[in-house]
Protein backbone atom coordinates (compact mmCIF):
# COMPACT_ATOMS: atom_id res chain seq x y z
CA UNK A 1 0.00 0.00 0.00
CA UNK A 2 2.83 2.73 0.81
CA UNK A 3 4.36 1.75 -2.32
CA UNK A 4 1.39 2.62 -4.02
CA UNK A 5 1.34 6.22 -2.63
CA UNK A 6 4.81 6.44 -3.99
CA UNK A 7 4.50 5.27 -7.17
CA UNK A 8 1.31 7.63 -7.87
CA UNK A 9 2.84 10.67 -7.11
CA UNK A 10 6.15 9.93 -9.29
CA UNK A 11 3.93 9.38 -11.96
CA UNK A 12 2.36 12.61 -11.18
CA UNK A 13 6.14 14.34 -11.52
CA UNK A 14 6.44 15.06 -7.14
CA UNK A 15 8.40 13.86 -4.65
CA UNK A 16 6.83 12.13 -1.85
CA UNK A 17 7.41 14.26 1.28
CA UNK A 18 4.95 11.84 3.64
CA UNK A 19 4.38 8.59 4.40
CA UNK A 20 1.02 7.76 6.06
CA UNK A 21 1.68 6.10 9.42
CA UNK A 22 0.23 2.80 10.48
CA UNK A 23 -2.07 2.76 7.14
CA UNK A 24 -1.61 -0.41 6.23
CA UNK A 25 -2.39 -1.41 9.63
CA UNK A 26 -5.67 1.23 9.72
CA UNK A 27 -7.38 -0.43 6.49
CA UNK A 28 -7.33 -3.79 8.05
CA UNK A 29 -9.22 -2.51 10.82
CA UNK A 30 -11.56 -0.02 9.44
CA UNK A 31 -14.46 -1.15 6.25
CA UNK A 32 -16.70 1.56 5.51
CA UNK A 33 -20.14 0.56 4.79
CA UNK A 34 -21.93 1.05 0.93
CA UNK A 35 -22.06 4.89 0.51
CA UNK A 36 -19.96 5.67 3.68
CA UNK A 37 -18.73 8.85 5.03
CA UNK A 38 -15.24 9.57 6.24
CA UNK A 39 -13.56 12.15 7.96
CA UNK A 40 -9.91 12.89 7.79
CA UNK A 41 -9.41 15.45 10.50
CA UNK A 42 -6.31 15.94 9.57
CA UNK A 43 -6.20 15.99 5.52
CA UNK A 44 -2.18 16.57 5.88
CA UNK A 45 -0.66 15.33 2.14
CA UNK A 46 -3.72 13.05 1.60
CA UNK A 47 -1.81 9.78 2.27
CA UNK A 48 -4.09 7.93 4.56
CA UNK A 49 -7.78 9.07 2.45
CA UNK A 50 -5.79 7.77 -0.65
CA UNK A 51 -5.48 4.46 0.52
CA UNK A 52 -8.88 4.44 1.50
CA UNK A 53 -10.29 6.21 -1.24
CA UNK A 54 -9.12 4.07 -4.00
CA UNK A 55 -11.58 1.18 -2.35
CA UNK A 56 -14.66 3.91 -2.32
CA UNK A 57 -16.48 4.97 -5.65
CA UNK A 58 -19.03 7.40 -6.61
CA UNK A 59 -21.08 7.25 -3.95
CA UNK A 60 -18.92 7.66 -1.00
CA UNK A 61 -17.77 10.74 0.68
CA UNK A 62 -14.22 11.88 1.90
CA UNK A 63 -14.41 14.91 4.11
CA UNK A 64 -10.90 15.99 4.49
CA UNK A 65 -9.88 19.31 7.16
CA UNK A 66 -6.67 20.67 7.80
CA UNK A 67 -5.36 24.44 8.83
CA UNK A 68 -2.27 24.07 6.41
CA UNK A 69 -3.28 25.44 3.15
CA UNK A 70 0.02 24.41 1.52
CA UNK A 71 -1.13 20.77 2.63
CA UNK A 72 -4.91 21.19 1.40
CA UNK A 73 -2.99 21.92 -2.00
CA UNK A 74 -0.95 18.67 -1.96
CA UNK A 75 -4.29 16.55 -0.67
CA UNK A 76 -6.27 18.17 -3.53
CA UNK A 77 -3.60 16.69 -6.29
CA UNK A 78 -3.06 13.32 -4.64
CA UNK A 79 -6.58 12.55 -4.66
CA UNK A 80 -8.06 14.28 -8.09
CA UNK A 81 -8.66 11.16 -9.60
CA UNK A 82 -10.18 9.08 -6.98
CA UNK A 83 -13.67 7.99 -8.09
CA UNK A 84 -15.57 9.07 -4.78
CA UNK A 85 -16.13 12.26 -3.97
CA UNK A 86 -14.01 14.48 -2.35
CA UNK A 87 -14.36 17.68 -0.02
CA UNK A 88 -11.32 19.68 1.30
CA UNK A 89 -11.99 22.24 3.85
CA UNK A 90 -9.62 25.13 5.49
CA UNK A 91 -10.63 24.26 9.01
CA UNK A 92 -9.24 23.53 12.36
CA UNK A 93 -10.74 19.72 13.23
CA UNK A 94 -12.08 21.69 16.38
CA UNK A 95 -14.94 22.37 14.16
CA UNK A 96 -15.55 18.75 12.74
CA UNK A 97 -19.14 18.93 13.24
CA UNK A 98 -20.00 21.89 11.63
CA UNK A 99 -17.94 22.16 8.99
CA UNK A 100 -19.02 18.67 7.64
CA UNK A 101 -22.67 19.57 8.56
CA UNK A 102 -22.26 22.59 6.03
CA UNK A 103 -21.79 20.21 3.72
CA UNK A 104 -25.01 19.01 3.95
CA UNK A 105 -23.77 15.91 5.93
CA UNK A 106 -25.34 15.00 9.13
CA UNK A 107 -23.70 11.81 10.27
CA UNK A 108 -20.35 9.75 9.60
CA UNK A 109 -19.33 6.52 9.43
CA UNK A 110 -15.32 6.71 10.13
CA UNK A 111 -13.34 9.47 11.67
CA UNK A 112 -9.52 9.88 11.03
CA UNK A 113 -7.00 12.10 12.68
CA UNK A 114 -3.38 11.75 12.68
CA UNK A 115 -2.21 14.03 14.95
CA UNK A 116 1.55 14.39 13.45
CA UNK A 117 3.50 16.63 11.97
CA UNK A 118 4.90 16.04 8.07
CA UNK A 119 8.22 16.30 7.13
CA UNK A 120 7.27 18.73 4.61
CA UNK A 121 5.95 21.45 7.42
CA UNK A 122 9.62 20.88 9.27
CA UNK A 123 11.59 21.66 6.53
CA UNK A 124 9.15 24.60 5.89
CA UNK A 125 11.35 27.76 6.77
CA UNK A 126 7.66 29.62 7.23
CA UNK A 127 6.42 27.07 9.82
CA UNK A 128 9.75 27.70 12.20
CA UNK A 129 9.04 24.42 13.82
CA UNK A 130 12.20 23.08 13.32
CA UNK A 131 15.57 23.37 15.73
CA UNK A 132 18.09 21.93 12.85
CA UNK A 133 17.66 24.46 10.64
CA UNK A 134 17.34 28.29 11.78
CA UNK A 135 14.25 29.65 10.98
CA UNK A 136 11.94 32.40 11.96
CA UNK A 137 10.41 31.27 15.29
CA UNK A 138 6.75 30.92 14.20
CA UNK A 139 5.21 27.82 14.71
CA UNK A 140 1.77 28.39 13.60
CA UNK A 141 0.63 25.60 11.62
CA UNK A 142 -2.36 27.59 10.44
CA UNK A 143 -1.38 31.24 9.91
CA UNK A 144 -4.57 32.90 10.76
CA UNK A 145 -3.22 32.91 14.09
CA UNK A 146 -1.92 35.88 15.88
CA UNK A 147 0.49 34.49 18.57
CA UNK A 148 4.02 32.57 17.51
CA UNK A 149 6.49 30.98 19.39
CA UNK A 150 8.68 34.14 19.43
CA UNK A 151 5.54 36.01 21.13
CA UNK A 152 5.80 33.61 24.07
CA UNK A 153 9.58 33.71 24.73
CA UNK A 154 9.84 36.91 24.52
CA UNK A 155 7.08 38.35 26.37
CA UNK A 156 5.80 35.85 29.06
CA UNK A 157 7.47 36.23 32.26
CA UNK A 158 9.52 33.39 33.96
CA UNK A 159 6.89 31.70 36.22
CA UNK A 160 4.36 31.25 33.00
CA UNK A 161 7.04 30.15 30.95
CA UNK A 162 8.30 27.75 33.22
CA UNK A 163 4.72 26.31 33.93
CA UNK A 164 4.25 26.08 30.03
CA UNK A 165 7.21 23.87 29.39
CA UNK A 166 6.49 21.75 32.10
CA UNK A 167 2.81 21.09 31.74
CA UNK A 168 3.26 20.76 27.54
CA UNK A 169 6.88 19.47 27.79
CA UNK A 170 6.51 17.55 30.39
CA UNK A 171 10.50 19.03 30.61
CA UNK A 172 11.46 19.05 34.41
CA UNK A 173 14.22 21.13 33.27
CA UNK A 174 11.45 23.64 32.65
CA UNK A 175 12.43 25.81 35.66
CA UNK A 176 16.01 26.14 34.46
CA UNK A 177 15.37 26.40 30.81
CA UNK A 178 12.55 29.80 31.59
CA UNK A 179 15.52 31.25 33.56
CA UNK A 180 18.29 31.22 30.98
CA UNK A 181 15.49 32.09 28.09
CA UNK A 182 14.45 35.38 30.19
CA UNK A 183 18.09 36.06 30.84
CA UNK A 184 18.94 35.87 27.08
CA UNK A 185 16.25 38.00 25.89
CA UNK A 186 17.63 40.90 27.88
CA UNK A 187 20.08 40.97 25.46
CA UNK A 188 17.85 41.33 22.44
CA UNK A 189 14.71 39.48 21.42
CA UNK A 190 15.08 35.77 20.22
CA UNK A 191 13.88 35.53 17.17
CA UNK A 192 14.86 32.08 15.33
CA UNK A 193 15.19 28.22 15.77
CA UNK A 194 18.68 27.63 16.08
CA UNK A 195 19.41 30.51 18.51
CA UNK A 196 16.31 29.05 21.11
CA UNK A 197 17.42 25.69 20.78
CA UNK A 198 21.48 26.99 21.73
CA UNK A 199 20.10 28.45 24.89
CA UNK A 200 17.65 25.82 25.72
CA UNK A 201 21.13 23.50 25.06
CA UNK A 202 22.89 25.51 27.15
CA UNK A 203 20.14 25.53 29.88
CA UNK A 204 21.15 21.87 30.33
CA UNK A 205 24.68 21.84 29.86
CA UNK A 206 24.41 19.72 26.57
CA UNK A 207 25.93 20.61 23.46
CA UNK A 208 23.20 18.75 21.08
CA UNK A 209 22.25 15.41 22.80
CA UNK A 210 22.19 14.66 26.19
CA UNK A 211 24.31 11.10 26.65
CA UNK A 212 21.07 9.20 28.44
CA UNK A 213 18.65 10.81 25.99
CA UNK A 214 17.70 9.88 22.67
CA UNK A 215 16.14 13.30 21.73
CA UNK A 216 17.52 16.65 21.54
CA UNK A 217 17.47 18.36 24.30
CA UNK A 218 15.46 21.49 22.84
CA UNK A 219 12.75 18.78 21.43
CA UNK A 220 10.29 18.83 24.96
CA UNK A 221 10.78 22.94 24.58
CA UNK A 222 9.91 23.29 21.27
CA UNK A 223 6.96 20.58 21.62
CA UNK A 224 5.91 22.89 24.63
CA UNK A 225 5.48 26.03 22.74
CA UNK A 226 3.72 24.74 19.48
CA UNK A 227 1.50 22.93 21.23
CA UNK A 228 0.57 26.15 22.86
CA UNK A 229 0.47 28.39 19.58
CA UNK A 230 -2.02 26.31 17.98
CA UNK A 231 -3.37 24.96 20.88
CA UNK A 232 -3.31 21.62 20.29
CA UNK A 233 -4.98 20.02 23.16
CA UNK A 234 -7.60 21.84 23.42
CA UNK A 235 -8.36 21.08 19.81
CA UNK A 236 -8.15 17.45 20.23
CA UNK A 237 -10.40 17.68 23.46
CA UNK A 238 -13.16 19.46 21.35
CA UNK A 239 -12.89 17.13 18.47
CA UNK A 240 -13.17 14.04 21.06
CA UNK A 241 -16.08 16.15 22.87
CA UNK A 242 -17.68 16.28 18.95
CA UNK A 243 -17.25 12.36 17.57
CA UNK A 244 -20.14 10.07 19.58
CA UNK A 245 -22.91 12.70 17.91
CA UNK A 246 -21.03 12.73 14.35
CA UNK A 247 -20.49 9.04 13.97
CA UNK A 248 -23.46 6.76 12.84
CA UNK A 249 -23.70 3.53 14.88
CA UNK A 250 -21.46 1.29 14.14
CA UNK A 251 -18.90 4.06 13.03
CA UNK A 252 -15.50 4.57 13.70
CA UNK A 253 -13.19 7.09 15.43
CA UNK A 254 -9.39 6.17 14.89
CA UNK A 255 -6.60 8.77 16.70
CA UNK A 256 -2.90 8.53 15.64
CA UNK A 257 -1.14 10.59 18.36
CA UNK A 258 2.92 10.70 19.17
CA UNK A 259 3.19 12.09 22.49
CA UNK A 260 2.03 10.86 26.03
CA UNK A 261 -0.52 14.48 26.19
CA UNK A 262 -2.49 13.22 23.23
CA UNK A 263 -2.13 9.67 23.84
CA UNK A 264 -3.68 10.15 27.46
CA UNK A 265 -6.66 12.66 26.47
CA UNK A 266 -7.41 9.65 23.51
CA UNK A 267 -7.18 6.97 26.27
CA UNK A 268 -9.50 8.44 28.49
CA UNK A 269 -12.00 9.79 26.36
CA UNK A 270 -12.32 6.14 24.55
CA UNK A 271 -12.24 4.83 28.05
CA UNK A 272 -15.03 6.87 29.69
CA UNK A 273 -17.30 6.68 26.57
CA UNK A 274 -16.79 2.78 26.55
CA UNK A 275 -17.97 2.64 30.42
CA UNK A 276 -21.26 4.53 29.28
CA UNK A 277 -21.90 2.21 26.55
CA UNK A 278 -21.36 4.78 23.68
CA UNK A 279 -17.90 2.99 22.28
CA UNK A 280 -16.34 -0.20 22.09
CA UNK A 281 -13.17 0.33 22.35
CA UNK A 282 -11.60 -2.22 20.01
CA UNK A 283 -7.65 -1.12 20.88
CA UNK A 284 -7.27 -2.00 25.00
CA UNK A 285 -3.92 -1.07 24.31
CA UNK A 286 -2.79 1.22 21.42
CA UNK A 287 -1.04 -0.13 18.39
CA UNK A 288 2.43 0.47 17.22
CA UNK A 289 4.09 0.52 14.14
CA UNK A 290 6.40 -2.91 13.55
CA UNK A 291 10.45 -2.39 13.00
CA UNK A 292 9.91 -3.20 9.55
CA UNK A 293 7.32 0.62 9.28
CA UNK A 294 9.90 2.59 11.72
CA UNK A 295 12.50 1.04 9.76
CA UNK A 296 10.87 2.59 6.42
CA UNK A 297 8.92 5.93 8.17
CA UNK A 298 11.06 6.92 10.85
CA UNK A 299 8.24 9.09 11.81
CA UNK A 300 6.17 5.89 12.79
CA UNK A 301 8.46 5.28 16.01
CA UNK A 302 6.28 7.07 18.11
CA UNK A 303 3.00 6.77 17.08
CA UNK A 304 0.33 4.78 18.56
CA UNK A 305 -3.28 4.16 17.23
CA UNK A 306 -6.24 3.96 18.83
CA UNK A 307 -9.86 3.21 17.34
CA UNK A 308 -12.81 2.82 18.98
CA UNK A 309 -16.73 2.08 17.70
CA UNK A 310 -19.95 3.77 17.96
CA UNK A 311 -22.63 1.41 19.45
């Protein structure tokens, strides 16, 4: 299946830039019923509604959102020749239910959303979400926002931006790493990438990579503050909050996430709605991609799926 995402967009003259995680593993699971309705909450480069789509035809529905236009573009090309219809939207997944209900669509039968980011948005120099390359320090994934990164650094005061890194981070570093950002600052705003990630590096007295770690040691920083520009969990609690009504019985809900904050808001929400007989939780514990996926999609490494089904 992922070599069949490849090998349609080198016919189609791109490069692939993003490899749909656990997809392979995500069609197994999932069949949409005869003129079924799916949701991908997060469109992203239209990798996982491909492989689906080419199984739907004219009478099927894919519902795609995202808040990266640039990704909406790349969706929009992948999937132009699928025989089922397609709908892309400029929308946060926050508003799943009423963006799909414009459509003239009152119920679903699958919901999608991989929370990830694409290597594609890294390397973007107008995302500044990336620490090994300097870029502006932006991190808005969808730039109708007002507040970036470089807002936060350089105008909340210690105490908030300790608390910040800590509760999004999960960093207990956070302390330390507020105090040397506030001290830098007094020298002149910080403004890029590179230079946040040198003083978060020299907050812990680690030149790149701390010896016990196998992540940078700006990574829980930088994870911190984009979670809070687009505010991510809050987001993902309203989408949650939205699925039970949206999905038809029998439906679907599937979350890819890649960090314990998601992963735990998915758990429990799948957990309480099983208890009041709304899901069936069909993942007790989430799935993970094999060696042979991380070996191929290093981005699969720390994903883990979890799907659940309307009763």
């Amino acid at each position: 299946m992922i070599n069949d995402i490849r090998d349609t967009i080198e016919v189609n003259g791109s490069i692939v830039e993003h490899i749909p995680v656990l997809a392979e593993t995500l069609a197994e699971q999932i069949k949409l019923p005869p003129d079924g309705v799916m949701v991908d909450a997060t469109i992203g480069q239209g990798g996982h509604s491909y492989l689906f789509g080419k199984t739907l035809g004219p009478k099927e529905v894919i519902v795609g959102l995202d808040v990266d236009t640039n990704a909406i573009r790349k969706a929009q090309f992948l999937l132009k020749d699928l025989s089922c219809k397609v709908i892309l939207l400029h929308s946060n997944f926050s508003r799943i239910s009423e963006q799909v209900q414009e459509q003239g669509i009152n119920k679903v039968d699958f919901i999608l959303a991989d929370l990830g980011l694409c290597s594609a948005q890294l390397a973007d120099s107008r995302m500044g979400l990336s620490f090994l390359h300097d870029m502006p320090l932006d991190m808005r994934i969808d730039k109708r926002l007002k507040r970036t990164a470089a807002d936060i650094v350089n105008k909340a005061d210690e105490k908030s931006l300790a608390d910040l890194i800590y509760k999004f981070g999960e960093d207990r570093a956070s302390r330390r790493i507020a105090r040397f950002i506030v001290r830098e600052r007094e020298s002149g705003p910080i403004t890029t990438t590179v230079q946040l990630a040198k003083i978060v590096c020299k907050a812990l007295g680690k030149a790149r990579r701390g010896r016990k770690s196998k992540i940078h040691p700006a990574t829980r920083t930088f994870q911190a503050l984009r979670i809070a520009v687009n505010d991510e969990l809050e987001n993902l609690k309203r989408l949650l909050a939205s699925a039970p009504e949206l999905l038809n019985d029998n439906g679907y809900i599937a979350v890819i996430s890649y960090h314990s904050l998601e992963d735990r808001l998915v758990k429990n929400d799948f957990r309480q709605n099983g208890k009041d007989s709304i899901y069936r939780v069909i993942t007790k514990k989430p799935i993970v991609a094999t060696r042979q996926e991380i070996a191929e999609n290093r981005r699969a490494r720390s994903a883990k799926l979890r799907i659940a089904q309307k009763q």
